[in-house]
N, C-alpha and C. Protein backbone atom coordinates (compact mmCIF):
# COMPACT_ATOMS: atom_id res chain seq x y z
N UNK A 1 3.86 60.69 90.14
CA UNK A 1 4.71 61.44 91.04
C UNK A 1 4.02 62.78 91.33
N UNK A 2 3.81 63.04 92.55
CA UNK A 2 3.34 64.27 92.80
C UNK A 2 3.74 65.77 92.58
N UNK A 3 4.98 65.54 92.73
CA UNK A 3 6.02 66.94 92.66
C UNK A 3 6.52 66.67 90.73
N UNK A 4 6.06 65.80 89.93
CA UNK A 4 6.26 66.01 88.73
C UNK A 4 6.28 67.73 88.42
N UNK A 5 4.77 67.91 88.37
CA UNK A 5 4.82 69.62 88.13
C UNK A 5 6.24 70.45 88.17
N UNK A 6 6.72 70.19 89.44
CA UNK A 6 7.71 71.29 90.02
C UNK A 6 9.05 71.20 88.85
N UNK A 7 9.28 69.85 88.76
CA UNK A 7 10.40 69.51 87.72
C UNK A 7 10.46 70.18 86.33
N UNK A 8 8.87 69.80 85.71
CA UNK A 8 8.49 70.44 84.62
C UNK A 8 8.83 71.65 84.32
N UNK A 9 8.46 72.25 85.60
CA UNK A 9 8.48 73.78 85.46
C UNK A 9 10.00 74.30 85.22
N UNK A 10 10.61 73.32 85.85
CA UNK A 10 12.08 73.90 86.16
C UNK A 10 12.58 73.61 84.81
N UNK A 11 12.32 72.63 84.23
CA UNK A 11 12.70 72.04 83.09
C UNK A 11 12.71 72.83 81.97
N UNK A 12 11.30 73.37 82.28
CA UNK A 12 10.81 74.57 81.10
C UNK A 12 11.79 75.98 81.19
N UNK A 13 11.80 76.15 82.51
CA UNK A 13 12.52 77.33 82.85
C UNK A 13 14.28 76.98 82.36
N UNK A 14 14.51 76.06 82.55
CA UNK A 14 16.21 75.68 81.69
C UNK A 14 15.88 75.85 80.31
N UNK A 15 14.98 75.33 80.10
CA UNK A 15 14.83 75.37 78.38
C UNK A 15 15.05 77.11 78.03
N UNK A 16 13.95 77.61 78.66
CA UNK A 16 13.34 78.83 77.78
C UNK A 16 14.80 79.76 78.09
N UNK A 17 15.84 79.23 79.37
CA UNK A 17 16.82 80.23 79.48
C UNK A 17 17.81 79.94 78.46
N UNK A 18 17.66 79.01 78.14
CA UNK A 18 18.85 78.33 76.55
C UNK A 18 18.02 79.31 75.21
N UNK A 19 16.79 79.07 74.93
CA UNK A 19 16.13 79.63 74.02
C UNK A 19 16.85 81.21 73.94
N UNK A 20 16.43 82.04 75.28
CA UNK A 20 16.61 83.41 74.75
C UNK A 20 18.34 83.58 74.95
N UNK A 21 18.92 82.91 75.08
CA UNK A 21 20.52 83.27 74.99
C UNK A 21 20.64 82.92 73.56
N UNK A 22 20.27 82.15 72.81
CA UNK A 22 20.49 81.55 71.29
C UNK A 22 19.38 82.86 70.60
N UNK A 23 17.91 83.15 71.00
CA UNK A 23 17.62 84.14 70.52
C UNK A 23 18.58 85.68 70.16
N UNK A 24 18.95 85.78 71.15
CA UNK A 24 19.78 86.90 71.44
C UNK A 24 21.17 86.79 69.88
N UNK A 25 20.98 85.56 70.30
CA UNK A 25 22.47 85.56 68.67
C UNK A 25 21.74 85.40 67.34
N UNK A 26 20.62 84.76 67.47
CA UNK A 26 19.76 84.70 66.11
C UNK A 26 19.46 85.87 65.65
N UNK A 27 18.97 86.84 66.58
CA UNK A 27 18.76 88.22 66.43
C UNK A 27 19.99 89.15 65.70
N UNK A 28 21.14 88.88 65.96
CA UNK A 28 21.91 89.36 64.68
C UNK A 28 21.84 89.34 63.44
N UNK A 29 21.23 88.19 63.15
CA UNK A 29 21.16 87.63 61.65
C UNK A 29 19.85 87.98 61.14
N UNK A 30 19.07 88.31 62.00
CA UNK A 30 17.09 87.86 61.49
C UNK A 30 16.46 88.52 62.14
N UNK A 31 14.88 89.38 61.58
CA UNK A 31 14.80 90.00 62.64
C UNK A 31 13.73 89.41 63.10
N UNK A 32 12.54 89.72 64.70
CA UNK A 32 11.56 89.34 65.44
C UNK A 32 10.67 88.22 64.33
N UNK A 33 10.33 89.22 63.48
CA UNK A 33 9.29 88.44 62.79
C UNK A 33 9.73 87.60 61.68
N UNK A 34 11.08 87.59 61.22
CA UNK A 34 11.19 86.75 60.31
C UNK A 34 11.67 85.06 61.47
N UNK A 35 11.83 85.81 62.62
CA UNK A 35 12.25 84.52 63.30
C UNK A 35 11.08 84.02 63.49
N UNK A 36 10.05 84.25 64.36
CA UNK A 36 8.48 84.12 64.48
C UNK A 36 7.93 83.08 62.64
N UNK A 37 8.05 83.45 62.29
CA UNK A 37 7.81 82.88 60.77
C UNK A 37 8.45 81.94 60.77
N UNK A 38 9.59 82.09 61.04
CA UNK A 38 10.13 80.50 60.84
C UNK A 38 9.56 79.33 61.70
N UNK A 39 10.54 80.05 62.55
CA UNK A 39 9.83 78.94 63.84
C UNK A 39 8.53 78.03 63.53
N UNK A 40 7.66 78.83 63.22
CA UNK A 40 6.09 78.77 63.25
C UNK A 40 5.95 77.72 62.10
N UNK A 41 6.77 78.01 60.40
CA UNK A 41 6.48 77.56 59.81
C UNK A 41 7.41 75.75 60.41
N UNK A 42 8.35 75.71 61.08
CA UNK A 42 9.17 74.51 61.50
C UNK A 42 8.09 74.01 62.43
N UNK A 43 7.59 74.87 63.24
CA UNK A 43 6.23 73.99 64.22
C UNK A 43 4.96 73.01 63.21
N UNK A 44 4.44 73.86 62.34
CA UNK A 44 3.50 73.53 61.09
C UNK A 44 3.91 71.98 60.13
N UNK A 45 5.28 72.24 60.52
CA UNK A 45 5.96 71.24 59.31
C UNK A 45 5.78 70.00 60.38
N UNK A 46 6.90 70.09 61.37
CA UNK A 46 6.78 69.30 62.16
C UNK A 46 5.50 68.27 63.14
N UNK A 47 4.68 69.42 63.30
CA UNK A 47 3.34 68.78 64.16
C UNK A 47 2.10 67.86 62.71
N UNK A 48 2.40 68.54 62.10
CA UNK A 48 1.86 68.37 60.38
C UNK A 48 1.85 66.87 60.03
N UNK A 49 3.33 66.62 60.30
CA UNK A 49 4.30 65.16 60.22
C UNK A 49 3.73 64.19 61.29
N UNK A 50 3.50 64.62 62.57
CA UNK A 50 3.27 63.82 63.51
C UNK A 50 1.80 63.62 63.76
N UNK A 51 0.83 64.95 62.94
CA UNK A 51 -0.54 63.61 63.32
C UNK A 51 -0.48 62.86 62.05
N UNK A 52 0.02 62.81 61.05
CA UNK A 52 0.13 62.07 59.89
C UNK A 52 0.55 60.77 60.19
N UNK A 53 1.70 61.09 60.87
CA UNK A 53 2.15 59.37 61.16
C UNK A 53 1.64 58.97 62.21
N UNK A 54 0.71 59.77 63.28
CA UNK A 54 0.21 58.98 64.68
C UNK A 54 -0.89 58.61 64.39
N UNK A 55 -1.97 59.24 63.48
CA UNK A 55 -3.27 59.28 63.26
C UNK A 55 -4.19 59.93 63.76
N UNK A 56 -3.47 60.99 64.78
CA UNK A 56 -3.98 61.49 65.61
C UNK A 56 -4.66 62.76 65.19
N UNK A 57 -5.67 63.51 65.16
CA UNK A 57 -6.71 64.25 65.11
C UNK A 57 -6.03 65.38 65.95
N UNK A 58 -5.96 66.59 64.85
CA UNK A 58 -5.04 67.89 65.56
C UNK A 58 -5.79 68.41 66.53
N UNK A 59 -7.52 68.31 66.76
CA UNK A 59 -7.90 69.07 67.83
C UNK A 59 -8.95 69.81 67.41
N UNK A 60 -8.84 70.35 65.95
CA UNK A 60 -9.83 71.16 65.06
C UNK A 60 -11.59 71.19 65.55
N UNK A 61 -11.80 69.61 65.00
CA UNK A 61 -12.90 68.91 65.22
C UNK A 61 -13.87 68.90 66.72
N UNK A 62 -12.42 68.86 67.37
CA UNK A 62 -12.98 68.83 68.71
C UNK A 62 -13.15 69.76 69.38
N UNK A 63 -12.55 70.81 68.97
CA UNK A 63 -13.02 71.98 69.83
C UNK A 63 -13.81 72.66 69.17
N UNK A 64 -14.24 72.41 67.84
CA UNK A 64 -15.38 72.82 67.24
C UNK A 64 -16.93 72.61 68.04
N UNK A 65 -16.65 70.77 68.39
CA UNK A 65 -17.84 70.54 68.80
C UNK A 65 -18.00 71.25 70.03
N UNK A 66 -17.54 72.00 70.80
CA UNK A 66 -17.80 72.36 71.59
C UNK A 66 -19.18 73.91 71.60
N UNK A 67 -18.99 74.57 70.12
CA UNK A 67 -19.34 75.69 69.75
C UNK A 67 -18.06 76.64 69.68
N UNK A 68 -18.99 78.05 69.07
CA UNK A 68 -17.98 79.15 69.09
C UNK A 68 -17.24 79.08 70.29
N UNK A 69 -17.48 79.23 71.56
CA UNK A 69 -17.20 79.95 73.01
C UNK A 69 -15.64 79.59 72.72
N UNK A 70 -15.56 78.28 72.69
CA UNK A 70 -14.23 77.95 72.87
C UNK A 70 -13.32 78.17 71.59
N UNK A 71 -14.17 78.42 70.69
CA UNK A 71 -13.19 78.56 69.41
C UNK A 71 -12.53 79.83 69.45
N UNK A 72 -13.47 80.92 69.95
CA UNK A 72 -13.10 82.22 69.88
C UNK A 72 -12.31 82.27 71.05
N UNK A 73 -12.27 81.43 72.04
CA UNK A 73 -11.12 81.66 73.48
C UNK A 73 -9.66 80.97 72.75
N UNK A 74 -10.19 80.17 71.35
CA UNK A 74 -8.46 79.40 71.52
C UNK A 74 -8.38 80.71 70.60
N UNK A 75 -9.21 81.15 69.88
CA UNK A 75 -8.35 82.44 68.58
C UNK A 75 -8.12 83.70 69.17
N UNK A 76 -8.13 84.11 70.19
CA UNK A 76 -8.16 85.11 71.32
C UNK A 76 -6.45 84.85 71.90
N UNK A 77 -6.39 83.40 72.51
CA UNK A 77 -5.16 82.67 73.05
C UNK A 77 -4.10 82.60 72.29
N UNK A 78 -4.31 82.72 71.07
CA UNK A 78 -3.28 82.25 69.94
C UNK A 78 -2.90 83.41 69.65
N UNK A 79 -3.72 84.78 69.72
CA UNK A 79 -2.83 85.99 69.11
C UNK A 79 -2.47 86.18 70.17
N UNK A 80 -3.03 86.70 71.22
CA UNK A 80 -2.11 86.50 73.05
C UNK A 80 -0.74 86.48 72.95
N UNK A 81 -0.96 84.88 72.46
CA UNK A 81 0.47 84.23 72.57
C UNK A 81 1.47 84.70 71.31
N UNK A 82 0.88 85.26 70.47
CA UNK A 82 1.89 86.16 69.40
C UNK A 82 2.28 87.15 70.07
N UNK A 83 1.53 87.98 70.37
CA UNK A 83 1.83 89.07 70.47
C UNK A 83 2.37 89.04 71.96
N UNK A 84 2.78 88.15 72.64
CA UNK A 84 3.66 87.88 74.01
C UNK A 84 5.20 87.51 73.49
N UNK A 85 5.30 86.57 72.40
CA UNK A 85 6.13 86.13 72.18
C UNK A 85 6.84 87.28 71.24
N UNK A 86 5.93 88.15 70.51
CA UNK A 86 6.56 88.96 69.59
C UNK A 86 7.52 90.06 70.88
N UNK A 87 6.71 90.33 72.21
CA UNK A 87 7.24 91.18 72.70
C UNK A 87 8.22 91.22 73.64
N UNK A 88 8.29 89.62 73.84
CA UNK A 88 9.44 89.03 74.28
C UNK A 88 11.06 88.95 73.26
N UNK A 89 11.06 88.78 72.34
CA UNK A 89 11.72 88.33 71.42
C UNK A 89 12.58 89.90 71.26
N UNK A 90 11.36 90.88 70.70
CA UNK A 90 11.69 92.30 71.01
C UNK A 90 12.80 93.08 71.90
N UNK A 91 12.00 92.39 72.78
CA UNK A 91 12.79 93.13 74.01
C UNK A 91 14.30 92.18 74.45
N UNK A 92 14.39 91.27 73.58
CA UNK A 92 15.57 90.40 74.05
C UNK A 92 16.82 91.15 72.86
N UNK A 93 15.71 91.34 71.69
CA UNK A 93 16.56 92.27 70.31
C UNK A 93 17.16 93.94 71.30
N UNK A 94 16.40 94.08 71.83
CA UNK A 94 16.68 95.97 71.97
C UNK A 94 17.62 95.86 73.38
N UNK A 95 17.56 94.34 73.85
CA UNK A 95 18.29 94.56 75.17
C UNK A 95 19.29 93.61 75.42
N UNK A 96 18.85 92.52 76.16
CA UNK A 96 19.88 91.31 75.99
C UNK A 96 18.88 90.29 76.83
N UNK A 97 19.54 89.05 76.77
CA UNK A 97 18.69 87.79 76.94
C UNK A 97 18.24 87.81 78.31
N UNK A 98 19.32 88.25 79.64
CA UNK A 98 19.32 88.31 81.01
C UNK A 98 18.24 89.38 81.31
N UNK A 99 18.59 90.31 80.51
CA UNK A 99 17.51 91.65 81.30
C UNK A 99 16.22 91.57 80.86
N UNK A 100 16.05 91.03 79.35
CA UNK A 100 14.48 90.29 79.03
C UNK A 100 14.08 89.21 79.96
N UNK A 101 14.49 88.39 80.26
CA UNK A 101 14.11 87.46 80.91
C UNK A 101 13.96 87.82 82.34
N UNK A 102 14.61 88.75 82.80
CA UNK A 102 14.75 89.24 83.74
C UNK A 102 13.05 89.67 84.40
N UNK A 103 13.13 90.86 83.40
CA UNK A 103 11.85 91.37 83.38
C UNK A 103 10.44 90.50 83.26
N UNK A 104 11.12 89.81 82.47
CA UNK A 104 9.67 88.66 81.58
C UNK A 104 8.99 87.72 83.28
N UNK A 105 9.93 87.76 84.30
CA UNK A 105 9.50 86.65 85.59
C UNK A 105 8.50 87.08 86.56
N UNK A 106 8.51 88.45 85.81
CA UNK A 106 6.91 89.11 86.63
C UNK A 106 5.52 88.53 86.45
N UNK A 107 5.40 88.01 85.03
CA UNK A 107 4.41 87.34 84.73
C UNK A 107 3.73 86.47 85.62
N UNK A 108 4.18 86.36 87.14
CA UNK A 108 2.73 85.56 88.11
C UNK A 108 1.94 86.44 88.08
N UNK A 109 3.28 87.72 88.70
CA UNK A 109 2.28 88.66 89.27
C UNK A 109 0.53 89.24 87.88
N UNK A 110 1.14 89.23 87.14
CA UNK A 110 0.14 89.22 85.96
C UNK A 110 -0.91 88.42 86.05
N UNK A 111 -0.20 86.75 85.79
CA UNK A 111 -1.29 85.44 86.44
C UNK A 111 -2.45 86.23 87.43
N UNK A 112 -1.71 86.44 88.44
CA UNK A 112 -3.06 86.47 89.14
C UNK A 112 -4.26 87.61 88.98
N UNK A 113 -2.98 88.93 88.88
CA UNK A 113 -4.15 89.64 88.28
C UNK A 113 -5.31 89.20 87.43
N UNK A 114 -5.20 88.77 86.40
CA UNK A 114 -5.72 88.46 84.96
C UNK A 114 -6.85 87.21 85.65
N UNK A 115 -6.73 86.37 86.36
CA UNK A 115 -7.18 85.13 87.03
C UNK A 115 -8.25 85.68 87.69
N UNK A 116 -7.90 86.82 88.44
CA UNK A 116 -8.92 87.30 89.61
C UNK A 116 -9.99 88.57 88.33
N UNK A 117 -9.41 89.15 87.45
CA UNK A 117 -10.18 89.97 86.78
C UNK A 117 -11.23 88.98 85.52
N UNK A 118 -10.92 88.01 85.07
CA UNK A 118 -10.98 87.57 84.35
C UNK A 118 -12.48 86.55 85.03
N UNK A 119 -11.71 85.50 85.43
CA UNK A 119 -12.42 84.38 86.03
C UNK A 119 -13.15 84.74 87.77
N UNK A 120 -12.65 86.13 88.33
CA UNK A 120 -12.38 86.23 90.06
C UNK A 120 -12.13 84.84 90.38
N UNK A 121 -11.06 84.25 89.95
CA UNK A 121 -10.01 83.19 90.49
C UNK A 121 -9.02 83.60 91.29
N UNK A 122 -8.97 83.40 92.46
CA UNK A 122 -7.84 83.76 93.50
C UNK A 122 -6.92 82.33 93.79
N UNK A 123 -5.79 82.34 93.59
CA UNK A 123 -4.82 81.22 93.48
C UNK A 123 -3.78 81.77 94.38
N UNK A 124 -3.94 82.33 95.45
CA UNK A 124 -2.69 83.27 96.00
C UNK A 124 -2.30 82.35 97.57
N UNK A 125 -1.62 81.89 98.05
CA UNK A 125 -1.51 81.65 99.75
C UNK A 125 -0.29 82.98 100.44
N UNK A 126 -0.29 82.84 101.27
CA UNK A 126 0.25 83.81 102.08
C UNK A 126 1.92 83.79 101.67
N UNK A 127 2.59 82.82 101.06
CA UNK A 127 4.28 82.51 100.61
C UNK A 127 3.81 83.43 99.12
N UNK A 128 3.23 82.51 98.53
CA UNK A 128 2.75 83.28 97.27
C UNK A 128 2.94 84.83 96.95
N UNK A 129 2.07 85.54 97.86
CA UNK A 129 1.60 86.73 98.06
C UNK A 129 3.26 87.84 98.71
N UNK A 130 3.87 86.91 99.43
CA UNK A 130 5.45 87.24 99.86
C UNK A 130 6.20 87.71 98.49
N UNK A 131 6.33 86.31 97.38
CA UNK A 131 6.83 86.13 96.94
C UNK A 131 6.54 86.81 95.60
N UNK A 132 5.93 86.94 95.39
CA UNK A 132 5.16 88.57 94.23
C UNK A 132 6.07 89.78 95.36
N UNK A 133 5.62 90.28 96.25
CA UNK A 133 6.54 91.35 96.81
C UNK A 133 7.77 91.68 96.27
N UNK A 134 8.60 89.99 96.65
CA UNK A 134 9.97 89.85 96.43
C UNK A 134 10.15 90.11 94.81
N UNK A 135 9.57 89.98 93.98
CA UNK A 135 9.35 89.46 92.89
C UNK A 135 9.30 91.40 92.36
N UNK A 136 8.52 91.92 93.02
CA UNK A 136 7.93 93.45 92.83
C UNK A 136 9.61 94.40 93.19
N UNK A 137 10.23 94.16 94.15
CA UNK A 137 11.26 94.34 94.60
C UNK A 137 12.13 93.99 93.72
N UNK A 138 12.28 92.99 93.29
CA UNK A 138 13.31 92.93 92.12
C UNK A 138 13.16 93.85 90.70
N UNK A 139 12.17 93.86 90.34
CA UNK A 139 11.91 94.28 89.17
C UNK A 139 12.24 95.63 89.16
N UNK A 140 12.27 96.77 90.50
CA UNK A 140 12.41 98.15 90.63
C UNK A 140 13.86 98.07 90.91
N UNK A 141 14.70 97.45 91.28
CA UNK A 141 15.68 97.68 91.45
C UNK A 141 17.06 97.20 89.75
N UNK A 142 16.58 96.42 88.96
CA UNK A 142 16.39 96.31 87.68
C UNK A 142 16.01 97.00 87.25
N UNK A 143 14.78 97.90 87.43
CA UNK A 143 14.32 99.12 86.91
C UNK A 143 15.55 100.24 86.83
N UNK A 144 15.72 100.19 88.00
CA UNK A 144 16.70 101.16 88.33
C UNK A 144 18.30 100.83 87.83
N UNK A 145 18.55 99.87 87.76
CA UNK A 145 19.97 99.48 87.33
C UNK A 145 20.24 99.97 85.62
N UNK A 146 19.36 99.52 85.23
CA UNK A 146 19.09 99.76 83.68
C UNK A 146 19.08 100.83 83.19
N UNK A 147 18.58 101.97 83.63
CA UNK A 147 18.02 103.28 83.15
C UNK A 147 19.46 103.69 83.19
């Protein structure tokens, strides 16, 4: 199916909006990092379980053979992704689930930055480029609601 992607995305985006509303109440009880710990250690347990019973090869091996380059891009990616998630989680603790998330939907505009500085990957079409505006526009007026 061609338009699979689009579903996914949406799919993800229902998910992650269930996640930080349940974050938001977990956060009473626990704080950023003891949640982060858990989680992490329930991911470990769980994925742990499943190449055990699939037979399947976690990945280690294989991105070894590749050399450092890629080892040091996934250990680069992996604190990234801590320290995104730590500051997400954060900001859902000091605020609430809507106005984190709120904020958190800027992240194309980031994408591309990071794409074009990084790789000079340009992924932008002319709706795209609208739609960061719109996107820029929201975020100041949220800016402004909040303060």
């Amino acid at each position: 199916m061609e338009s699979a992607w689009f579903f996914y995305a949406l799919g993800a985006a229902a998910v992650w909006g269930l996640v930080y509303v349940l974050d938001e109440r977990v956060f009473h009880y626990i704080s950023t990092l003891q949640f982060m710990w858990i989680s992490s250690l329930f991911s470990f347990i769980f994925l742990t379980g499943y190449f055990l019973i699939s037979g399947t090869e976690p990945g280690i091996k294989t991105i070894y053979a590749y050399g450092m380059g890629p080892v040091a891009l996934l250990a680069v990616t992996v604190i990234i992704c801590f320290l995104g998630s730590f500051m997400i989680y954060t900001s859902i603790q000091a605020s609430n689930a809507t106005l984190a998330a709120l904020i958190e939907t800027s992240y194309p505009l980031f994408t591309f930055f990071f794409a074009w500085l990084l790789f000079r990957d340009v992924q932008v079409t002319l709706i795209s480029v609208a739609g960061g505006g719109v996107t820029i526009m929201g975020l100041y007026l949220i800016y402004l609601g909040a303060r």
